[in-house]
PDB file of N, CA and C in Angstrom:
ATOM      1  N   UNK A   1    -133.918   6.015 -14.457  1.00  0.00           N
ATOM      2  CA  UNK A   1    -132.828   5.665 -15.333  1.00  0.00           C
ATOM      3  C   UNK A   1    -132.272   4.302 -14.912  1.00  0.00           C
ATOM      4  N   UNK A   2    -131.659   3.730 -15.522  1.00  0.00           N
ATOM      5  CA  UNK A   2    -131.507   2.049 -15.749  1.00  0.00           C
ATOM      6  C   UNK A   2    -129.834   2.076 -15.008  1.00  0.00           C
ATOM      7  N   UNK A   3    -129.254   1.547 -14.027  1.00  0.00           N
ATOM      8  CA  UNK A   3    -128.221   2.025 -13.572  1.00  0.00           C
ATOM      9  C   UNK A   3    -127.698   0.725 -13.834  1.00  0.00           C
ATOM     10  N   UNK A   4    -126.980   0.109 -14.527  1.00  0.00           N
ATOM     11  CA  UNK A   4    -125.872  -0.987 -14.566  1.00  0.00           C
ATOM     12  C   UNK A   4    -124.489  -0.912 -14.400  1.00  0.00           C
ATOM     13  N   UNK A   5    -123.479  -1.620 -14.314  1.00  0.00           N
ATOM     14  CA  UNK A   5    -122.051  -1.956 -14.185  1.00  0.00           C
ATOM     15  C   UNK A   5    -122.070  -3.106 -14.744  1.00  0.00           C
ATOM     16  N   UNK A   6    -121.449  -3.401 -15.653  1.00  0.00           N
ATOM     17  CA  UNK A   6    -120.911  -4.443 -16.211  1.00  0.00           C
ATOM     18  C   UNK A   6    -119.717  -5.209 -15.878  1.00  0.00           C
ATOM     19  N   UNK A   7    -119.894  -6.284 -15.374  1.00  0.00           N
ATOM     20  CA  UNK A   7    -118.277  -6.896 -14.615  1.00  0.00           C
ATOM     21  C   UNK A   7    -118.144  -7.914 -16.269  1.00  0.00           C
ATOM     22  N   UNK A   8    -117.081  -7.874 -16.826  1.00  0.00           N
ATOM     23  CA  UNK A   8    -116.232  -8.288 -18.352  1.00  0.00           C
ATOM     24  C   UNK A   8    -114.917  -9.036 -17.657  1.00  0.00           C
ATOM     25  N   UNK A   9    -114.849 -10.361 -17.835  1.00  0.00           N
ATOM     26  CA  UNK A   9    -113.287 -10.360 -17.563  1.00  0.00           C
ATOM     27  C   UNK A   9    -113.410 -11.323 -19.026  1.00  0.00           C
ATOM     28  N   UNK A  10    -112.169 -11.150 -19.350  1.00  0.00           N
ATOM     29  CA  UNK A  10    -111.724 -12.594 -20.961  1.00  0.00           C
ATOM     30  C   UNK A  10    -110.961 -13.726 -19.697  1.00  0.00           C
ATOM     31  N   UNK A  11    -111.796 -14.654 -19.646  1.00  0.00           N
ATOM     32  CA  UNK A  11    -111.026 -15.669 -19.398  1.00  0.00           C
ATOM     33  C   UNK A  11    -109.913 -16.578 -19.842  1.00  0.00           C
ATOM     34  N   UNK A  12    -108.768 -16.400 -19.523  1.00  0.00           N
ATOM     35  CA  UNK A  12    -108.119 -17.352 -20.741  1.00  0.00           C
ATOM     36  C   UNK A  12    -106.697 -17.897 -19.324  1.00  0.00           C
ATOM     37  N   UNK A  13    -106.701 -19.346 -19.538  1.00  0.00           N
ATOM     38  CA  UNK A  13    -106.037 -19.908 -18.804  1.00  0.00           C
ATOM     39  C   UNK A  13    -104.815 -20.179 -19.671  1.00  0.00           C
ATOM     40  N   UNK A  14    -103.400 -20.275 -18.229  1.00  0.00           N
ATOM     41  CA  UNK A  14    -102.127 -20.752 -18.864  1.00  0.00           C
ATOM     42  C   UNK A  14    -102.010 -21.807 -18.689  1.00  0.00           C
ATOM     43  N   UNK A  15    -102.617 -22.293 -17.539  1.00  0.00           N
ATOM     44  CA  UNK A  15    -102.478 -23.920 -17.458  1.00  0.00           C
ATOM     45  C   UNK A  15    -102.668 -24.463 -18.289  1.00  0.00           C
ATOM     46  N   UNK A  16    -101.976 -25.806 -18.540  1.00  0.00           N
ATOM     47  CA  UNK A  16    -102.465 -26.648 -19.556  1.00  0.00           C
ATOM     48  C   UNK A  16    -103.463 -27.257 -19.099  1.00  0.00           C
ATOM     49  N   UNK A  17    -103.602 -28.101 -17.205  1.00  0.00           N
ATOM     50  CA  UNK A  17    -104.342 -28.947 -17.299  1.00  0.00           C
ATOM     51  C   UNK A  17    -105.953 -28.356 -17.370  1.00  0.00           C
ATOM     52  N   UNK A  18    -106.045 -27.032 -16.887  1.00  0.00           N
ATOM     53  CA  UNK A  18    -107.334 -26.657 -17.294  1.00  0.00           C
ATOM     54  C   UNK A  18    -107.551 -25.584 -18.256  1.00  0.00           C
ATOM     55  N   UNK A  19    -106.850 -25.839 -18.820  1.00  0.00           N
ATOM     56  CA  UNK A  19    -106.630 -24.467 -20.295  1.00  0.00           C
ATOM     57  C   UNK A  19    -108.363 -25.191 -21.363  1.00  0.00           C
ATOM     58  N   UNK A  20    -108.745 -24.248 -21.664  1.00  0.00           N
ATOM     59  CA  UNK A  20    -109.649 -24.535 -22.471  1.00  0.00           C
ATOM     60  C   UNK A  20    -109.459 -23.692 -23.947  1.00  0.00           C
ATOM     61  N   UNK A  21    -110.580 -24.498 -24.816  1.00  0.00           N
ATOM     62  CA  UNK A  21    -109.547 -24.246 -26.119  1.00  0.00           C
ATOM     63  C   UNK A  21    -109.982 -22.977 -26.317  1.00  0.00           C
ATOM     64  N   UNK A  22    -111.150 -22.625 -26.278  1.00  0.00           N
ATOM     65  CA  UNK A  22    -111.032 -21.305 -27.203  1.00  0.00           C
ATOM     66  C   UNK A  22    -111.170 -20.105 -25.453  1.00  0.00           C
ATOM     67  N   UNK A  23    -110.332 -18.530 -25.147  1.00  0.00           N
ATOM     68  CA  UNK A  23    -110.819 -18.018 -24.176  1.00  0.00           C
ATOM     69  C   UNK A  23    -112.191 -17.757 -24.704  1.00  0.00           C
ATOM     70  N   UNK A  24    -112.707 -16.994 -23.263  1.00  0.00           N
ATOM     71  CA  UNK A  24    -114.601 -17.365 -23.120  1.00  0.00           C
ATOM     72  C   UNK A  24    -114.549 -15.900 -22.443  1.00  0.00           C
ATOM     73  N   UNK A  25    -115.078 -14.843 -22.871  1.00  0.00           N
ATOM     74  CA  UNK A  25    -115.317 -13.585 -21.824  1.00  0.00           C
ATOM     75  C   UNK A  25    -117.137 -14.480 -21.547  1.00  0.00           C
ATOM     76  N   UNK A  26    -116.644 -13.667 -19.966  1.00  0.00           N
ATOM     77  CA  UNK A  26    -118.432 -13.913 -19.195  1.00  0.00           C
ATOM     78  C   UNK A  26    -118.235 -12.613 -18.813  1.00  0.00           C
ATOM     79  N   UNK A  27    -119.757 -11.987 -18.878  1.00  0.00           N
ATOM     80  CA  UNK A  27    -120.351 -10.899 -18.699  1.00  0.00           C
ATOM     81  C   UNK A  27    -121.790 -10.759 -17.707  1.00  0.00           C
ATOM     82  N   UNK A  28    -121.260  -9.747 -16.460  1.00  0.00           N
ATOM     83  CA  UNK A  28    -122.474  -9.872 -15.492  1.00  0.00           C
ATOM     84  C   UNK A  28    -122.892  -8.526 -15.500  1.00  0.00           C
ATOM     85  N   UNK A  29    -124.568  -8.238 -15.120  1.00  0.00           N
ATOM     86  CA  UNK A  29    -124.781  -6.840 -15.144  1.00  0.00           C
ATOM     87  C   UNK A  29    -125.097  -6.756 -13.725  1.00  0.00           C
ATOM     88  N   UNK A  30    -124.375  -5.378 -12.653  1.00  0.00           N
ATOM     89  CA  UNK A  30    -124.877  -5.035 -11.512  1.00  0.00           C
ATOM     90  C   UNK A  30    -125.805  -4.262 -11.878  1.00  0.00           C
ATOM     91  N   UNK A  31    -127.055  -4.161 -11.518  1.00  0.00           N
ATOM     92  CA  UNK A  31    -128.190  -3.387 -11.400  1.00  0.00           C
ATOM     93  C   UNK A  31    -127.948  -2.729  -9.683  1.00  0.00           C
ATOM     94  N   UNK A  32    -127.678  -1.121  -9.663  1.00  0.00           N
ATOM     95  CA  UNK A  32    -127.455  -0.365  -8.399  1.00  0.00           C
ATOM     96  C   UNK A  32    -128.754   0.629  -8.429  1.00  0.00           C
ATOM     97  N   UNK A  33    -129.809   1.035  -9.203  1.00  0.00           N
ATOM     98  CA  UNK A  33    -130.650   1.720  -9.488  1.00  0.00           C
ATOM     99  C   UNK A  33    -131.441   2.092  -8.313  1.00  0.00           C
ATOM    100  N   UNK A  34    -131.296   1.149  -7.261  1.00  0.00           N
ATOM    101  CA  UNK A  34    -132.463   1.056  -6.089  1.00  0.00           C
ATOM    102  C   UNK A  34    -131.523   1.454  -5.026  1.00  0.00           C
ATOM    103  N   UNK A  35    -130.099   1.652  -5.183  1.00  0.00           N
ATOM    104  CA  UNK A  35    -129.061   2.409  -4.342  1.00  0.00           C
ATOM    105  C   UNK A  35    -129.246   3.892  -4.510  1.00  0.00           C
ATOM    106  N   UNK A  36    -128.767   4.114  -3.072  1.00  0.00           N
ATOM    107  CA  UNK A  36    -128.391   5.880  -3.033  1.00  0.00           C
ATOM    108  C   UNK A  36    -127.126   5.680  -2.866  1.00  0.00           C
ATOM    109  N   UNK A  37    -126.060   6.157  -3.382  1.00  0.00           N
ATOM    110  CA  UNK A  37    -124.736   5.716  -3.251  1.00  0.00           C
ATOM    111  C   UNK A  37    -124.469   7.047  -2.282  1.00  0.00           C
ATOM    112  N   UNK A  38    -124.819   8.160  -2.130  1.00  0.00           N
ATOM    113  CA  UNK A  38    -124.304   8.918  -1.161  1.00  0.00           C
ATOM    114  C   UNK A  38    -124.702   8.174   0.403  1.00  0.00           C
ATOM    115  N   UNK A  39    -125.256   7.218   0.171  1.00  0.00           N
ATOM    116  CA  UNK A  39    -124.880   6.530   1.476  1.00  0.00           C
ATOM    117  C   UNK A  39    -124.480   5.138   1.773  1.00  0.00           C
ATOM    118  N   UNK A  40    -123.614   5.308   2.985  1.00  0.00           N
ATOM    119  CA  UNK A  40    -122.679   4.407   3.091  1.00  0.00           C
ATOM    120  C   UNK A  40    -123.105   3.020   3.032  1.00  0.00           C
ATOM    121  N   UNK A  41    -123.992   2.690   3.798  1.00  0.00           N
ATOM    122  CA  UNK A  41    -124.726   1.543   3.867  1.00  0.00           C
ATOM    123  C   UNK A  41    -124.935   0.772   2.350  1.00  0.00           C
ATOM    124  N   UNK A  42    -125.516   1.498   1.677  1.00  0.00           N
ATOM    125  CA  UNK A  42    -126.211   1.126   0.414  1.00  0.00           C
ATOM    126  C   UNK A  42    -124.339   1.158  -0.866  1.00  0.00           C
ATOM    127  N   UNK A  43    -123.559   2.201  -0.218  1.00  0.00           N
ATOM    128  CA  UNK A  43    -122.539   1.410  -0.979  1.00  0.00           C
ATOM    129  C   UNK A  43    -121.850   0.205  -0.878  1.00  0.00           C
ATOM    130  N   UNK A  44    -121.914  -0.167   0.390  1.00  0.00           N
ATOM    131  CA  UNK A  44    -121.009  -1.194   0.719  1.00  0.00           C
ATOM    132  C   UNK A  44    -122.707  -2.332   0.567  1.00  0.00           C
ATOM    133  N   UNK A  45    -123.772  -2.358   0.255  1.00  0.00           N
ATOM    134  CA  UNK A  45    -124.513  -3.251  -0.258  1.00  0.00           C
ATOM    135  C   UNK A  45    -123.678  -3.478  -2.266  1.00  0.00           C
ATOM    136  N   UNK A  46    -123.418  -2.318  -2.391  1.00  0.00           N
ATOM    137  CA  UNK A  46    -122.884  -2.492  -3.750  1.00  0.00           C
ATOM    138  C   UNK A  46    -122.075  -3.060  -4.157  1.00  0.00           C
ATOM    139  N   UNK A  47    -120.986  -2.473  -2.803  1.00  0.00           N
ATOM    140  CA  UNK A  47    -119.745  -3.434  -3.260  1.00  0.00           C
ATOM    141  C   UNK A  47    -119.915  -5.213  -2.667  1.00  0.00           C
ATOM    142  N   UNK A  48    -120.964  -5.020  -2.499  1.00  0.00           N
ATOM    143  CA  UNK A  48    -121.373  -6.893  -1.933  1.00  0.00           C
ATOM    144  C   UNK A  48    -121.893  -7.244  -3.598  1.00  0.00           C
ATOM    145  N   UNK A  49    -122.416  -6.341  -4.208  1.00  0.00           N
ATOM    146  CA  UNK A  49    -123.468  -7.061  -5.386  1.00  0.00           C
ATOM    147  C   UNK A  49    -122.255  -7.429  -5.893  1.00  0.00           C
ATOM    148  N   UNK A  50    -121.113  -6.089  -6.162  1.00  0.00           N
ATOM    149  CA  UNK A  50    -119.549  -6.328  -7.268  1.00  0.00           C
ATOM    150  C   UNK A  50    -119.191  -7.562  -6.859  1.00  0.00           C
ATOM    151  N   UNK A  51    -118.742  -8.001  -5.694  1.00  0.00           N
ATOM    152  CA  UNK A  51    -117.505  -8.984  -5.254  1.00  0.00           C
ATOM    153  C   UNK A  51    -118.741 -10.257  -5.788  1.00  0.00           C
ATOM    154  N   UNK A  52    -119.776 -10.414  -5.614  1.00  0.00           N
ATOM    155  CA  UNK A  52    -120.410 -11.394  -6.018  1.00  0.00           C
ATOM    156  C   UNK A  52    -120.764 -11.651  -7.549  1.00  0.00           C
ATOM    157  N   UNK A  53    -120.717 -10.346  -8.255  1.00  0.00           N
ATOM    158  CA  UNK A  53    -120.573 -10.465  -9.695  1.00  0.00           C
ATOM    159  C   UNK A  53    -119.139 -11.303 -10.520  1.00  0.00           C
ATOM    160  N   UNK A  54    -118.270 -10.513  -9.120  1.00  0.00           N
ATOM    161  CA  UNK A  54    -116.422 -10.889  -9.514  1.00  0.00           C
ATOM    162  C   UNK A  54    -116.998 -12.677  -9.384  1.00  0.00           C
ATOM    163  N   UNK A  55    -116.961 -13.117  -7.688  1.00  0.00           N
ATOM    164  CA  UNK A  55    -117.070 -14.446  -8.059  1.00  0.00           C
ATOM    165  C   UNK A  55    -117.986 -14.930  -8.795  1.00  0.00           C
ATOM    166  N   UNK A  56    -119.033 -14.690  -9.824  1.00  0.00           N
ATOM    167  CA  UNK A  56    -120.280 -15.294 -10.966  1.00  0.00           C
ATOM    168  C   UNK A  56    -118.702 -15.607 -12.176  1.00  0.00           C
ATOM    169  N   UNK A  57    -118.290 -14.357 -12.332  1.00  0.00           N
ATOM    170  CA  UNK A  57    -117.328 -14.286 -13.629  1.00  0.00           C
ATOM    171  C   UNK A  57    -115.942 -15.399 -13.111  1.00  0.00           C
ATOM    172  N   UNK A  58    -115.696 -15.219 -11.830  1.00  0.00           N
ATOM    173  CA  UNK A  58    -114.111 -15.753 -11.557  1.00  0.00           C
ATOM    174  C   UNK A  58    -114.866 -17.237 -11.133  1.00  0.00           C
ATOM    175  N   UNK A  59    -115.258 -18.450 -11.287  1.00  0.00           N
ATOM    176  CA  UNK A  59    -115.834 -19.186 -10.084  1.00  0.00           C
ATOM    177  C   UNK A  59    -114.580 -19.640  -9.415  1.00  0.00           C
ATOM    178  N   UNK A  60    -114.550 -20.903  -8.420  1.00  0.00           N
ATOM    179  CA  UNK A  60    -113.350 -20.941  -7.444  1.00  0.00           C
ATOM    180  C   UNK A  60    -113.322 -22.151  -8.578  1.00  0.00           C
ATOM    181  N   UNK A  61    -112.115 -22.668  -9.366  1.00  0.00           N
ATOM    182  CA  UNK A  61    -112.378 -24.436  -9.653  1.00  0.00           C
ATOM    183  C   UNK A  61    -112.418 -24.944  -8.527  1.00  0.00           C
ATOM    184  N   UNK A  62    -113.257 -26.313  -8.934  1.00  0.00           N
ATOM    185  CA  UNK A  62    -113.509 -27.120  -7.844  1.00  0.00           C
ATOM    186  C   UNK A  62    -112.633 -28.303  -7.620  1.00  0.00           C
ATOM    187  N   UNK A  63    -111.316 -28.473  -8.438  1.00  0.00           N
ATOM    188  CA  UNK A  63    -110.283 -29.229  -8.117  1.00  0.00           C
ATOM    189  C   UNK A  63    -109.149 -28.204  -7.228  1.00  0.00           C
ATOM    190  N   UNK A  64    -108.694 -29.321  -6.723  1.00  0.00           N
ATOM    191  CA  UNK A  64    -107.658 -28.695  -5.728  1.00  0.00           C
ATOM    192  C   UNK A  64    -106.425 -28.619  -6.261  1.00  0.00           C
ATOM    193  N   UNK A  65    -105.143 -27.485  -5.906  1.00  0.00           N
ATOM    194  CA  UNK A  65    -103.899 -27.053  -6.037  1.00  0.00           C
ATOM    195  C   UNK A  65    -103.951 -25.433  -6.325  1.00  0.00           C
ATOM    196  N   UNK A  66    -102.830 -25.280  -6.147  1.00  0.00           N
ATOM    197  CA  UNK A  66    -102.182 -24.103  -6.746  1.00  0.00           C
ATOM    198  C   UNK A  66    -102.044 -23.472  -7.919  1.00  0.00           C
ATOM    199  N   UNK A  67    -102.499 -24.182  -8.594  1.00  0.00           N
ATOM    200  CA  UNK A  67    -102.547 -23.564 -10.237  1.00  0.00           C
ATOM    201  C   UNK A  67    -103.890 -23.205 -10.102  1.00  0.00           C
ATOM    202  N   UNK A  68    -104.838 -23.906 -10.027  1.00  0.00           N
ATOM    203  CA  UNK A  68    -106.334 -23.173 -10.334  1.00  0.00           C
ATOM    204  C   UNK A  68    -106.377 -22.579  -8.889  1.00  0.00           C
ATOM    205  N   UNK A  69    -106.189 -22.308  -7.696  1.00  0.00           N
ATOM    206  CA  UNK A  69    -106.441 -21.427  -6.883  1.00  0.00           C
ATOM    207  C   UNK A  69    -105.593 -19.935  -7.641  1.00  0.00           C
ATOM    208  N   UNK A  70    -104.562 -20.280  -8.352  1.00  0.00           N
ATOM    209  CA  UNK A  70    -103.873 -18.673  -9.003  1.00  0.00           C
ATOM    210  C   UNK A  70    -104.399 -18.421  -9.977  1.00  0.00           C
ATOM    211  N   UNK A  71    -105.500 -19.239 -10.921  1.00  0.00           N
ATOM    212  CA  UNK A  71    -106.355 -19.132 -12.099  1.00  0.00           C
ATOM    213  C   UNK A  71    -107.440 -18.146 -11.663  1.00  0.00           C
ATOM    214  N   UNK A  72    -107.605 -18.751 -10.898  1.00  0.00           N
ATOM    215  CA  UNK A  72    -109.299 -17.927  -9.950  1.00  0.00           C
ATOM    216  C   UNK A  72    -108.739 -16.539  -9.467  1.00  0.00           C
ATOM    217  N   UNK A  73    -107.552 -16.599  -8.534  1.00  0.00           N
ATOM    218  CA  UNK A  73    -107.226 -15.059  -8.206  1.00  0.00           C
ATOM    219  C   UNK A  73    -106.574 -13.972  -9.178  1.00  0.00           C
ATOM    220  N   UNK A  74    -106.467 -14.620 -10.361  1.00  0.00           N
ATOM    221  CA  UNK A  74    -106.097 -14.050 -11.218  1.00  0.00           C
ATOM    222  C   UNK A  74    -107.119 -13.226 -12.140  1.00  0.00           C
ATOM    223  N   UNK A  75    -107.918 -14.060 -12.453  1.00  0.00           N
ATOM    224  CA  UNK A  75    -109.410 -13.485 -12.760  1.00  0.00           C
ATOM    225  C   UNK A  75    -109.764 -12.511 -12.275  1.00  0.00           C
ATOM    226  N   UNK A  76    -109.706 -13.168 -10.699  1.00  0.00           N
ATOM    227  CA  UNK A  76    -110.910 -12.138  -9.986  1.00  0.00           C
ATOM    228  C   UNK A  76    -110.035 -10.617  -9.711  1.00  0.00           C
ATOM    229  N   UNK A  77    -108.921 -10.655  -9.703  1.00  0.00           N
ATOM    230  CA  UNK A  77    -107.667  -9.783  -9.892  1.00  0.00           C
ATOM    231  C   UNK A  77    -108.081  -8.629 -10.689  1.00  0.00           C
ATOM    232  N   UNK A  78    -108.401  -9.093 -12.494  1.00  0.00           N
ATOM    233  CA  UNK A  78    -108.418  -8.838 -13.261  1.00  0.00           C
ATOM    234  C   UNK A  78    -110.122  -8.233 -13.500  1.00  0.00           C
ATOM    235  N   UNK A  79    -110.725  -8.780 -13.134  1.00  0.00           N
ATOM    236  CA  UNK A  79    -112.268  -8.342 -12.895  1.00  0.00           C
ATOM    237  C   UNK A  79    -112.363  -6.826 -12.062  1.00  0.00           C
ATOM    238  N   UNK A  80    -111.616  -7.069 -10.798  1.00  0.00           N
ATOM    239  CA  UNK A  80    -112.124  -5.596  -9.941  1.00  0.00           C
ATOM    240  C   UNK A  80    -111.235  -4.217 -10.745  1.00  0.00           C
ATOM    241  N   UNK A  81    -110.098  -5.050 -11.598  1.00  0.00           N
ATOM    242  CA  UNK A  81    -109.277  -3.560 -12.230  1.00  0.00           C
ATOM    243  C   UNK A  81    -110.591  -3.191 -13.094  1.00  0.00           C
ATOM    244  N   UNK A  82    -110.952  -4.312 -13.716  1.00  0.00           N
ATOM    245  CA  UNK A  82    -111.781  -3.441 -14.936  1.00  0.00           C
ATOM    246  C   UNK A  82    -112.712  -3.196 -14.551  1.00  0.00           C
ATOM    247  N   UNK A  83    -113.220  -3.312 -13.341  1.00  0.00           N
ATOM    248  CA  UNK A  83    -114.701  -2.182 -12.845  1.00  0.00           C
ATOM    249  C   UNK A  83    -114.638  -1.387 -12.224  1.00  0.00           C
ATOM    250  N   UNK A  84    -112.988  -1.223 -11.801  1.00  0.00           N
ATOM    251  CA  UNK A  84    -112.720   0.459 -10.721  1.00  0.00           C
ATOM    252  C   UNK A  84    -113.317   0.941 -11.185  1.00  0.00           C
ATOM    253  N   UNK A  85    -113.099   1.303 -12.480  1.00  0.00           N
ATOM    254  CA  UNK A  85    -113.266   2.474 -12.830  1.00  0.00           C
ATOM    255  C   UNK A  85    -115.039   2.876 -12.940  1.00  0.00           C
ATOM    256  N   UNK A  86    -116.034   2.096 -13.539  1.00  0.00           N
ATOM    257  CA  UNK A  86    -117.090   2.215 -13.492  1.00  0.00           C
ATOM    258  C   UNK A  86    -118.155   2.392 -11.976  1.00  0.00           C
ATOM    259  N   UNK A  87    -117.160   1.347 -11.188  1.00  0.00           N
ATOM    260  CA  UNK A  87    -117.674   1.996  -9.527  1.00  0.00           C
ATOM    261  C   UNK A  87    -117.302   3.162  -9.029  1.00  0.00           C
ATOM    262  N   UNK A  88    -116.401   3.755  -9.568  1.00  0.00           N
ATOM    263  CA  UNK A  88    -115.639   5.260  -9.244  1.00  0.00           C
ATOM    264  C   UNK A  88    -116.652   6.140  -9.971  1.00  0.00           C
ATOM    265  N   UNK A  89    -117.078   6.068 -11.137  1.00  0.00           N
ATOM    266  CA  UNK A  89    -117.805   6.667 -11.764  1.00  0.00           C
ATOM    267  C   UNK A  89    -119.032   7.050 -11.145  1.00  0.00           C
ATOM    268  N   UNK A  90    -119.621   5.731 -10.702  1.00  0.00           N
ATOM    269  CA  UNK A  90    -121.016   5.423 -10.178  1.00  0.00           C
ATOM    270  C   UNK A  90    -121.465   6.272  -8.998  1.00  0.00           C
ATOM    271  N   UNK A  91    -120.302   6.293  -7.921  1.00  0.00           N
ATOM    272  CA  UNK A  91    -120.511   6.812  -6.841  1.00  0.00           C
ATOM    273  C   UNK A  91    -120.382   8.584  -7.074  1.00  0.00           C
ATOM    274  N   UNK A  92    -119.197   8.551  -7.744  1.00  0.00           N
ATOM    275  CA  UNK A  92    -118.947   9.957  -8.167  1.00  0.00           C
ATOM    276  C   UNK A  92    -119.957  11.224  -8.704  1.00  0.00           C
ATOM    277  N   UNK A  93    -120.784  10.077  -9.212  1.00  0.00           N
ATOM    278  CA  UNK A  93    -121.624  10.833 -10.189  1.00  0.00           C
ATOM    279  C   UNK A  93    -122.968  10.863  -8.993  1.00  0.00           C
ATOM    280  N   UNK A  94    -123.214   9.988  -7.976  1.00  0.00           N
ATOM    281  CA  UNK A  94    -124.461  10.100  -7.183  1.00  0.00           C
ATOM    282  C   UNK A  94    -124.066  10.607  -6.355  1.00  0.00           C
ATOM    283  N   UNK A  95    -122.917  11.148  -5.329  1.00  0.00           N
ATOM    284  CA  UNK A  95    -122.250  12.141  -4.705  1.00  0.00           C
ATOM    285  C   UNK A  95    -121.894  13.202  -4.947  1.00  0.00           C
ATOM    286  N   UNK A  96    -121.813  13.485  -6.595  1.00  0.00           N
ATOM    287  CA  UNK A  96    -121.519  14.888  -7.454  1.00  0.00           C
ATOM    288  C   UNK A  96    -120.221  15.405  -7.493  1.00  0.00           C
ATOM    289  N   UNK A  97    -119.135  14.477  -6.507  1.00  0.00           N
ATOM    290  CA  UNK A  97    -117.760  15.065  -6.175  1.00  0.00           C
ATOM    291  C   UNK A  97    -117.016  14.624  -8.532  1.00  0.00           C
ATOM    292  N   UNK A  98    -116.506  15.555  -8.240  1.00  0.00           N
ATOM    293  CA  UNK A  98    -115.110  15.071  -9.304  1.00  0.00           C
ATOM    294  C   UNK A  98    -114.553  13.758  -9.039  1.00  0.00           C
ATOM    295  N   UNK A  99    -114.501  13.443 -10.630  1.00  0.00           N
ATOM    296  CA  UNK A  99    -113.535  11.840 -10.742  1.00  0.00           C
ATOM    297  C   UNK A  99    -112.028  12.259 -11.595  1.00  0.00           C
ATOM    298  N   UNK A 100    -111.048  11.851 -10.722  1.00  0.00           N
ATOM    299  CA  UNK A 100    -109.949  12.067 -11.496  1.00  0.00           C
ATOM    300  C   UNK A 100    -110.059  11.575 -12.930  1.00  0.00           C
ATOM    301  N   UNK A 101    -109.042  12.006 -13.912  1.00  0.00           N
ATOM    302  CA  UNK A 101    -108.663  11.428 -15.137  1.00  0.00           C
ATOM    303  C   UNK A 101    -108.213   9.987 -15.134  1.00  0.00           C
ATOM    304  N   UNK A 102    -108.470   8.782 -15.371  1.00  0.00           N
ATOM    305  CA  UNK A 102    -108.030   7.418 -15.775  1.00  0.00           C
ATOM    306  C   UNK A 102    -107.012   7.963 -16.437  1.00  0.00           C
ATOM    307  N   UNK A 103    -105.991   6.835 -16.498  1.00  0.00           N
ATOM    308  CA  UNK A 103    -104.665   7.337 -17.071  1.00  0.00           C
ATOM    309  C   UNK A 103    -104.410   5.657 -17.295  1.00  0.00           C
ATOM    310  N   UNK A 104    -105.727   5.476 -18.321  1.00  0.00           N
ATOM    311  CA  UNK A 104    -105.501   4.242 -19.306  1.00  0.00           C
ATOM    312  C   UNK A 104    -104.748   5.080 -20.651  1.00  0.00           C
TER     313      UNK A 104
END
């Protein structure tokens, strides 16, 4: 079976100086298929693939200040909420334990 996670964030900046005109969602697929998530090792390989999917979707800008360093952590902020839930799933379901109710 084909095991993906999809990391989705909508990019959309407040800054003006790097506000772009139209927001842009970027979309990455984790492929975990070759993981056993009941073990530890191979999850925390996972959560290396996620945080590297987060930075593909969040990149760092490459100008300096405080506005685009809070652009980027804002993203990447916004990236790990919206894949809790699918990494909660992931593991849940290859460990067999119960996943609470989301209370989106």
């Amino acid at each position: 079976m084909l095991k993906i996670i999809t990391t989705a964030v909508l990019l959309a900046t407040t800054a003006p100086a790097i506000a772009q005109p139209d927001a842009a969602t970027r979309i990455v697929h984790v492929p975990y298929a070759d993981l056993d998530l009941r073990q530890a090792k191979d999850v925390k390989q996972f959560d290396r693939r996620l945080r590297a999917a987060v930075e593909a979707v969040c990149p760092e800008m490459v100008t300096t200040g405080s506005i685009t360093d809070a652009v980027t952590q804002s993203c990447r902020k916004a990236a790990y909420v919206a894949l809790a839930h699918q990494r909660a799933t992931a593991i849940a379901q290859a460990t067999g334990t119960t996943q609470l109710a989301d209370a989106r």
